[in-house]
Protein backbone atom coordinates (compact mmCIF):
# COMPACT_ATOMS: atom_id res chain seq x y z
CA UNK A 1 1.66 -68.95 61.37
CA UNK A 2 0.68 -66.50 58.58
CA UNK A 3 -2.48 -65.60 60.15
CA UNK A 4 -1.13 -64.83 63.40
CA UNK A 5 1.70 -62.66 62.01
CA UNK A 6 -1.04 -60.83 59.94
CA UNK A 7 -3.10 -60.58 63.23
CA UNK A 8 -0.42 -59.42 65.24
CA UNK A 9 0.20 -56.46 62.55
CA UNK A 10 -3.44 -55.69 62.20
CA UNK A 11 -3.86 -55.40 66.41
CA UNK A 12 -0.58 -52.61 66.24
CA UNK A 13 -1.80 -50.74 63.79
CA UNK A 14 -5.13 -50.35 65.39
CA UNK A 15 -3.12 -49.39 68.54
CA UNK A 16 -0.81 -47.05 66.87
CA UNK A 17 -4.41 -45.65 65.35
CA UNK A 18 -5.29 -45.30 67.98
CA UNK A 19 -2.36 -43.40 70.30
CA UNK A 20 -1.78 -40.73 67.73
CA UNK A 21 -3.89 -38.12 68.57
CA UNK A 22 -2.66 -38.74 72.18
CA UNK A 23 0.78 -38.51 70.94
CA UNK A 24 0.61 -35.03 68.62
CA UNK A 25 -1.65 -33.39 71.42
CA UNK A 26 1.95 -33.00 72.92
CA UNK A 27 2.38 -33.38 76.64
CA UNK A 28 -0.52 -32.68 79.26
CA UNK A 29 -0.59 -29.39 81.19
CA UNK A 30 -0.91 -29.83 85.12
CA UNK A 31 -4.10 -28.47 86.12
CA UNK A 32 -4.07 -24.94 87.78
CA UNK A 33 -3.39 -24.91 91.22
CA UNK A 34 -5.91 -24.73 94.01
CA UNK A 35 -7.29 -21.68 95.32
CA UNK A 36 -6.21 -20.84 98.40
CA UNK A 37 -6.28 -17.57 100.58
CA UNK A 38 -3.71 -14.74 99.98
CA UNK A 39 -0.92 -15.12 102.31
CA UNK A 40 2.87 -14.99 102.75
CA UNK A 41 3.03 -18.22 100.60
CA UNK A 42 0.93 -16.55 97.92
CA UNK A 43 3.05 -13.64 97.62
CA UNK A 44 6.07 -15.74 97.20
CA UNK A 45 4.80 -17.63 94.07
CA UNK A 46 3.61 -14.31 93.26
CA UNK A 47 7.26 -12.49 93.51
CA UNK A 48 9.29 -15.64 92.06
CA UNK A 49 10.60 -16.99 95.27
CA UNK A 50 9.04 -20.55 94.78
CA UNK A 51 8.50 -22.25 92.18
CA UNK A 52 4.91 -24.00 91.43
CA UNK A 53 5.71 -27.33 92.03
CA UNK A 54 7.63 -26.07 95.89
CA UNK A 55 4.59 -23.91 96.43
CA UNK A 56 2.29 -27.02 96.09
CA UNK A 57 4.40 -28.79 98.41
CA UNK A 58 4.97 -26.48 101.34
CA UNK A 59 0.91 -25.53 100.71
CA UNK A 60 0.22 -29.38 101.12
CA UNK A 61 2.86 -29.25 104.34
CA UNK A 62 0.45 -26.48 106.04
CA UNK A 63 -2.01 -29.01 106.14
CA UNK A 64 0.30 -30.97 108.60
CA UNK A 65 2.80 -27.97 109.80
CA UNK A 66 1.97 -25.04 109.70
CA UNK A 67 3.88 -23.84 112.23
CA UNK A 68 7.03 -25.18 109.75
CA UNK A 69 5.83 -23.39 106.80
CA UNK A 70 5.22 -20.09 109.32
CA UNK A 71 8.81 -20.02 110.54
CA UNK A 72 10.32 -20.23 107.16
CA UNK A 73 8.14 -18.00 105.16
CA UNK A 74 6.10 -15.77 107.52
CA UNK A 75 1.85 -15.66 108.60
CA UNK A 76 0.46 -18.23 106.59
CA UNK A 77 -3.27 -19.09 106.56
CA UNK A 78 -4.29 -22.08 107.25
CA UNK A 79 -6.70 -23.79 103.94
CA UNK A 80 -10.02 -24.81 104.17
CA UNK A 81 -9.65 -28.61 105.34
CA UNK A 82 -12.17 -29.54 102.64
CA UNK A 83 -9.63 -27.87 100.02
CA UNK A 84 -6.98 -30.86 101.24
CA UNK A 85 -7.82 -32.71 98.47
CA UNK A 86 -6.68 -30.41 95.95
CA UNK A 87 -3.65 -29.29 97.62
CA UNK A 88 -2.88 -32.60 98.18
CA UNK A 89 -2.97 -33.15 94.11
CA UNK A 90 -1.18 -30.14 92.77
């Protein structure tokens, strides 16, 4: 019983080793969004009128509709299908 108790210590201090940098790097930063061409969505992020993380999602939704993302915002271009994956991520 004594042995396990010690092992059990030993294996969560090894952990707790082994987390800390992890843990006083603070939080992660998202990775910078994808490049895509200049357009009326651009100048929005660029002006204030979306946020990042709304950007990212009506860029991903010109993938899909861009008509959509035209009506509310103005000429959008379309991305470079092989950039999906990116825009797709952010």
């Amino acid at each position: 019983m004594r042995a396990s108790f010690a092992a059990i210590v030993l294996v969560s201090g090894l952990a707790l080793a082994a987390a800390a940098p992890a843990l006083a790097a603070g939080p992660k930063q998202p990775p910078p969004l994808a490049k895509t061409p200049a357009d009326a969505l651009t100048r929005a992020l660029a002006h204030g009128e979306l946020t990042p993380a709304r950007y990212a999602l009506e860029r991903a939704l010109t993938l899909f509709r861009p008509a959509r993302v035209a009506a509310r915002y103005g000429e959008i271009r379309r991305p470079d299908p092989r950039s999906a994956t990116l825009i797709l991520r952010d």
